[in-house]
Protein backbone atom coordinates (compact mmCIF):
# COMPACT_ATOMS: atom_id res chain seq x y z
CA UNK A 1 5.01 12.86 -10.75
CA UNK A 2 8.10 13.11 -13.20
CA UNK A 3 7.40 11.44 -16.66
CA UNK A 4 11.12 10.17 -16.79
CA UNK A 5 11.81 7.42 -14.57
CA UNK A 6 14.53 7.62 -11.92
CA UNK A 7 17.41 4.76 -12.39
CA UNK A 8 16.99 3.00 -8.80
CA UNK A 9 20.81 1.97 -8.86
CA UNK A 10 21.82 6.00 -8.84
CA UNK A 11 19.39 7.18 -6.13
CA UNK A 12 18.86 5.98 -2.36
CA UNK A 13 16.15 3.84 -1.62
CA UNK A 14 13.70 5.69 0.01
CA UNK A 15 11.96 2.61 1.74
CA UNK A 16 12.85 4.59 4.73
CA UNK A 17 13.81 2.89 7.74
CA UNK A 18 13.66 5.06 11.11
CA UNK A 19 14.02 4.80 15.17
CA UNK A 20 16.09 1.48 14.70
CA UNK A 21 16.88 -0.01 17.83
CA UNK A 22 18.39 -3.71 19.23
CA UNK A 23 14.49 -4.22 19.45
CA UNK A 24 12.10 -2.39 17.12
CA UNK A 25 12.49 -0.20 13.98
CA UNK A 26 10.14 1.64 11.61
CA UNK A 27 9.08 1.16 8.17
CA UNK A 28 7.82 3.37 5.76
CA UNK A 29 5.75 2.29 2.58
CA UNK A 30 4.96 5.81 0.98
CA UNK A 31 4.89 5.03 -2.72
CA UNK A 32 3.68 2.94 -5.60
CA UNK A 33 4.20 -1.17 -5.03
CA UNK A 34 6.07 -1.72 -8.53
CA UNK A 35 7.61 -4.95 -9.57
CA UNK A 36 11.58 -5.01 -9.48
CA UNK A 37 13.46 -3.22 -11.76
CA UNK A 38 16.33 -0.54 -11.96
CA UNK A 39 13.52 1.83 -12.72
CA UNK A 40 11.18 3.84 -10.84
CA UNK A 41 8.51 6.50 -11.63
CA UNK A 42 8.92 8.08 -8.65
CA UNK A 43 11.63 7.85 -5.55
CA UNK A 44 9.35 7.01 -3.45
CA UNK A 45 7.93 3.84 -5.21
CA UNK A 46 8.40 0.58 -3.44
CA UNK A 47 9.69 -2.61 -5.07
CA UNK A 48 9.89 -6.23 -3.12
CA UNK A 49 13.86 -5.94 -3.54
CA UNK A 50 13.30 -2.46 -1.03
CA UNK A 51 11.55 -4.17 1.46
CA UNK A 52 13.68 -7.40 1.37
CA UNK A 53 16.81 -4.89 1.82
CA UNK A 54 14.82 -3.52 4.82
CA UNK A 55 13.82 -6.55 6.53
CA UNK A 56 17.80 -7.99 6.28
CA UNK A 57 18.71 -4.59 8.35
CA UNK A 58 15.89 -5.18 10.63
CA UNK A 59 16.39 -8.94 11.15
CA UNK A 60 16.09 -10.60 14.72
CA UNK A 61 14.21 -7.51 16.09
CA UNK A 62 11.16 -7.87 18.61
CA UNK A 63 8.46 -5.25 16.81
CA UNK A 64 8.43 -3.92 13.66
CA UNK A 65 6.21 -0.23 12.88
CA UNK A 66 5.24 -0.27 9.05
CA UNK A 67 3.30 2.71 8.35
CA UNK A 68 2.01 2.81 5.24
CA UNK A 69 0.77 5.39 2.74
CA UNK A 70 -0.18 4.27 -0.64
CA UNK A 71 -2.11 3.98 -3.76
CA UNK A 72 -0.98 0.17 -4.55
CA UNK A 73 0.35 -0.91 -7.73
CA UNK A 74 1.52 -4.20 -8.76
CA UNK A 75 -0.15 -7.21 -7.71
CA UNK A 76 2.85 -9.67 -8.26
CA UNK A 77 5.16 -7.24 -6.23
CA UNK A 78 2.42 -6.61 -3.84
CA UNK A 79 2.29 -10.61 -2.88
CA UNK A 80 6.07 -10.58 -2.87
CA UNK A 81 6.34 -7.77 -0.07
CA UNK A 82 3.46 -9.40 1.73
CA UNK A 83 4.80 -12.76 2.09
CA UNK A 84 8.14 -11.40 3.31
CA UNK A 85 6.79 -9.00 5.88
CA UNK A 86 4.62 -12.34 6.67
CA UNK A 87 7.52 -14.52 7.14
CA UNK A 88 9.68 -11.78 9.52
CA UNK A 89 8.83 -13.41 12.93
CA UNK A 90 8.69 -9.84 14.22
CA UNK A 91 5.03 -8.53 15.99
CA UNK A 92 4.19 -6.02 12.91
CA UNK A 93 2.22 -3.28 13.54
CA UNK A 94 0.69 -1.72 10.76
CA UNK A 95 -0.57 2.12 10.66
CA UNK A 96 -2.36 3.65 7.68
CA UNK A 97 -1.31 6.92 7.75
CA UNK A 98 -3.68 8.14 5.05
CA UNK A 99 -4.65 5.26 2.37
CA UNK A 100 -4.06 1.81 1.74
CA UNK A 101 -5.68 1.16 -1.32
CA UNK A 102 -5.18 -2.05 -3.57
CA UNK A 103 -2.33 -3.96 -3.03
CA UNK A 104 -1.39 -1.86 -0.29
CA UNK A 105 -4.76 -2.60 1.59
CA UNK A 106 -3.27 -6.18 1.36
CA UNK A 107 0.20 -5.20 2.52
CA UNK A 108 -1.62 -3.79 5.33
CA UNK A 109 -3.37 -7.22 6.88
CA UNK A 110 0.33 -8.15 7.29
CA UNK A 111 0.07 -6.38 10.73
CA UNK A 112 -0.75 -8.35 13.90
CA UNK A 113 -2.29 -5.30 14.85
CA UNK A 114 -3.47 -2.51 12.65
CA UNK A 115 -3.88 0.92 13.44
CA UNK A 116 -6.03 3.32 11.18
CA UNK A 117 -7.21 7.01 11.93
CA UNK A 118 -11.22 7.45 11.49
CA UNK A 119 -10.47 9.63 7.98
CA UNK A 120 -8.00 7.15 6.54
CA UNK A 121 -8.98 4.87 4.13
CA UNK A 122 -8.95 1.64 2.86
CA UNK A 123 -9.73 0.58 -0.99
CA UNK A 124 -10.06 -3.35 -2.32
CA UNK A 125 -11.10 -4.23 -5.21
CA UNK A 126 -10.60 -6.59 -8.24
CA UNK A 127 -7.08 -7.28 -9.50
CA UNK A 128 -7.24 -5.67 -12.95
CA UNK A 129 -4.73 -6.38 -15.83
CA UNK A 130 -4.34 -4.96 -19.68
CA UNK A 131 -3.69 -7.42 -22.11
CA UNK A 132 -3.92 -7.77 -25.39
CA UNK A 133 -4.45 -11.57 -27.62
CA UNK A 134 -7.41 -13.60 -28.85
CA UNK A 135 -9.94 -15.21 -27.17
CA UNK A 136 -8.00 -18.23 -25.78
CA UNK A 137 -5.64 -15.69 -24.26
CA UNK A 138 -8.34 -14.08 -22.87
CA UNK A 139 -9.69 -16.76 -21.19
CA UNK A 140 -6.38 -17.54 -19.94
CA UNK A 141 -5.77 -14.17 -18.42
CA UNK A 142 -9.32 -14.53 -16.82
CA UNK A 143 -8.78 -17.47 -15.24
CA UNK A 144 -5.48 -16.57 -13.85
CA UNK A 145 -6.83 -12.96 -12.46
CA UNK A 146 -9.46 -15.49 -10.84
CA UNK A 147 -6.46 -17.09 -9.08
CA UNK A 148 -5.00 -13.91 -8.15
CA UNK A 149 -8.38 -12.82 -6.49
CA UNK A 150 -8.56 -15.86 -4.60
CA UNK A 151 -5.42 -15.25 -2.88
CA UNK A 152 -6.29 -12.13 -2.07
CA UNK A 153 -9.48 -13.02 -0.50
CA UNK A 154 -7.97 -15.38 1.69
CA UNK A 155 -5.57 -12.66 3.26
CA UNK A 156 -9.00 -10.08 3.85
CA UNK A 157 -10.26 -13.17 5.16
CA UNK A 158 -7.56 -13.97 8.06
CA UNK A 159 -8.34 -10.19 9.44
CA UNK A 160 -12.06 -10.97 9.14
CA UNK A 161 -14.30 -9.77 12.35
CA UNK A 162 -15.96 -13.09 13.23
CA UNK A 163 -19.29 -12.11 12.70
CA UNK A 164 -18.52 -10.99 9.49
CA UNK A 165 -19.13 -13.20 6.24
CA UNK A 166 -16.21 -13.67 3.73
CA UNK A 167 -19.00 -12.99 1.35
CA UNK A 168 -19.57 -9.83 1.97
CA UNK A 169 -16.04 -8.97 1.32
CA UNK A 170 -16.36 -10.90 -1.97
CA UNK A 171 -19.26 -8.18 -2.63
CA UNK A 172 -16.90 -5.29 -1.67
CA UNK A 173 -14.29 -6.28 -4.62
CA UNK A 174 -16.14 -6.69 -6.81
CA UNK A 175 -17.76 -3.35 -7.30
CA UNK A 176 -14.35 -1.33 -6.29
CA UNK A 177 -15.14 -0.41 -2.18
CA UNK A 178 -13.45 2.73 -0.12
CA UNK A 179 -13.95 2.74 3.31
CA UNK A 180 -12.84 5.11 6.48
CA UNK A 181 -11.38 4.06 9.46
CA UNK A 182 -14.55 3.85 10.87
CA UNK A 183 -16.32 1.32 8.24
CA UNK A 184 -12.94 -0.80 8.03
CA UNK A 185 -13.53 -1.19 11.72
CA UNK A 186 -17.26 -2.96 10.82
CA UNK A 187 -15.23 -5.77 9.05
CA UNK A 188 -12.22 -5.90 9.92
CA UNK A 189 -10.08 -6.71 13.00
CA UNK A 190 -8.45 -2.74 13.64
CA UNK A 191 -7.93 -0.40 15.97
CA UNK A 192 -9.49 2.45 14.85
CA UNK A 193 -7.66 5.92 16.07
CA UNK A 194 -8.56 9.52 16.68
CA UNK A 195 -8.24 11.57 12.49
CA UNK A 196 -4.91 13.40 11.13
CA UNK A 197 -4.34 15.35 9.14
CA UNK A 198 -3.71 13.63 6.04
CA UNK A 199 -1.70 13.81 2.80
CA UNK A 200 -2.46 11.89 -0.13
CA UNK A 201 -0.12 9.64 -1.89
CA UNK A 202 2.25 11.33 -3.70
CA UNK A 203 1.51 10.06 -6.81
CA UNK A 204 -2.07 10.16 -9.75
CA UNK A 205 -2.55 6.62 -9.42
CA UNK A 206 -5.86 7.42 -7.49
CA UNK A 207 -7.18 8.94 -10.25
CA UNK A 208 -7.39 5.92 -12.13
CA UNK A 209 -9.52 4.45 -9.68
CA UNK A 210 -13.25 4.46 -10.34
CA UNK A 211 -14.58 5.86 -6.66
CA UNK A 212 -11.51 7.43 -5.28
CA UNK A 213 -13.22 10.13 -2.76
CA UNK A 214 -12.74 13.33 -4.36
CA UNK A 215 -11.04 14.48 -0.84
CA UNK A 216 -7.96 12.63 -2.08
CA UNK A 217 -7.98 13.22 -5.67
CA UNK A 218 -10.19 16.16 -8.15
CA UNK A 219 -12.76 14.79 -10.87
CA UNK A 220 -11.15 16.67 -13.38
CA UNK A 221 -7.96 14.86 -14.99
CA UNK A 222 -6.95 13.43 -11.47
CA UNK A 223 -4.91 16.71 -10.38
CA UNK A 224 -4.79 17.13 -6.52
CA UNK A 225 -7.79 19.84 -5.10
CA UNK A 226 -5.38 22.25 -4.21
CA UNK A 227 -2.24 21.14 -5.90
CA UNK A 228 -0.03 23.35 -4.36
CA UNK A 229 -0.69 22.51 -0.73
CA UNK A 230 -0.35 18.85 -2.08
CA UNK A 231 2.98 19.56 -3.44
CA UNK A 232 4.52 20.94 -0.76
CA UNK A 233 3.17 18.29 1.49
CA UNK A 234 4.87 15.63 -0.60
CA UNK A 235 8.59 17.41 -0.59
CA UNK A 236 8.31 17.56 3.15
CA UNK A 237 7.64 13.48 3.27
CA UNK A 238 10.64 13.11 1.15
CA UNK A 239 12.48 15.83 2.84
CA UNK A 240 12.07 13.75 6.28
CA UNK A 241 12.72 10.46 4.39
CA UNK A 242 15.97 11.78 2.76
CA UNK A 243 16.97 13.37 6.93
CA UNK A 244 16.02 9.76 8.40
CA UNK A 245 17.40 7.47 5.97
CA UNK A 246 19.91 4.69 7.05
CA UNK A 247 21.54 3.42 4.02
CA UNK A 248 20.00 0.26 3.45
């Protein structure tokens, strides 16, 4: 990931949009969730102004594909982009093509039905904030990451298997829980599909996580196992995102 962020208003979005149709059209959340702003770390990071951009181009249409490789990012932006998908009276189908983790695990219970391969995963934990202030602020931000949290909860909750306890999900958060295909499937209401091969996000956020699956990211300072193959696998994404683009 570049250390100089790229001016949004001088580069395409690539919130790619493919295989649009007078019915259906697919959409592609392969980056960060960041809040808006004319920056981005990366090209590939997703703000709510992307996807609202997206969803005016895709308006009126029966389905909509959202496929969905990410590490999350901000939970503000994260709501935003949820609510709007929410609101698009489209039938949403949502694949995880190799993680949703964080906000984007939230992004992805936007889907009416969700698709995930056996080796995906999916990561939800507590909304976490950095803040500095005295105690009363503290407090403050406490109780307001409470609020966040609940909302949160309550979208896990409408994908819920019925035999499954909110509870337990509550559990799940709070200690910082990945889980494959197959375990999503336990909880949640998914249609669990046959593994891929899979890239990681194209991005170190995952490092910063406390249980990220070494698979996805190494140990040591959060650099990909084999960072070459990793590389390479993220200028082919962009590559294909850059060839299918419609200018949004």
């Amino acid at each position: 990931m570049s250390a100089t962020p790229i001016n949004s208003k001088k580069h395409n979005q690539l919130m790619t949009v493919k295989n649009l149709t007078s019915t259906s059209a697919d959409l592609y959340i392969y980056g960060e969730i960041v809040d808006n702003t004319d920056w981005k770390w990366d090209e590939a990071d997703v703000m709510p102004d992307d996807v609202l951009d997206a969803l005016n181009q895709v308006d009126g249409l029966d389905e909509l594909n959202i496929y969905i490789n990410s590490p999350g990012g901000s939970v503000f932006a994260g709501q935003a982009i949820y609510n709007m998908l929410n609101r698009n009276k489209a039938k949403k189908n949502v694949y995880v093509d190799g993680v949703a983790a964080s906000m984007a695990s939230v992004i992805a219970m936007v889907g009416d039905t969700i698709y995930i391969p056996s080796n995906a995963y999916l990561m939800i934990h507590k909304p976490l904030t950095i803040a500095i202030g005295n105690a009363t602020d503290f407090r403050d931000i406490a109780e307001r990451l409470d609020v966040l949290e609940e909302g949160l909860i309550n979208v896990y909750k409408d994908k819920l298997k019925t035999d499954v306890d909110i509870e337990t999900i509550k559990a799940m958060v709070e200690k910082e829980t990945w889980l494959t295909g197959d375990r999503v499937a336990e909880y949640f209401n998914v249609e669990v599909t046959e593994p891929k091969a899979i890239a990681a996000c194209a991005t170190d956020i995952l490092a910063r996580y406390d249980k990220t699956p070494s698979k996805l990211v190494a140990i040591d300072g959060g650099k990909p196992n084999n960072e070459s193959q990793l590389n390479n696998e993220n200028e082919l994404i962009r590559f294909q995102n850059e060839l299918d683009l419609l200018a949004l």
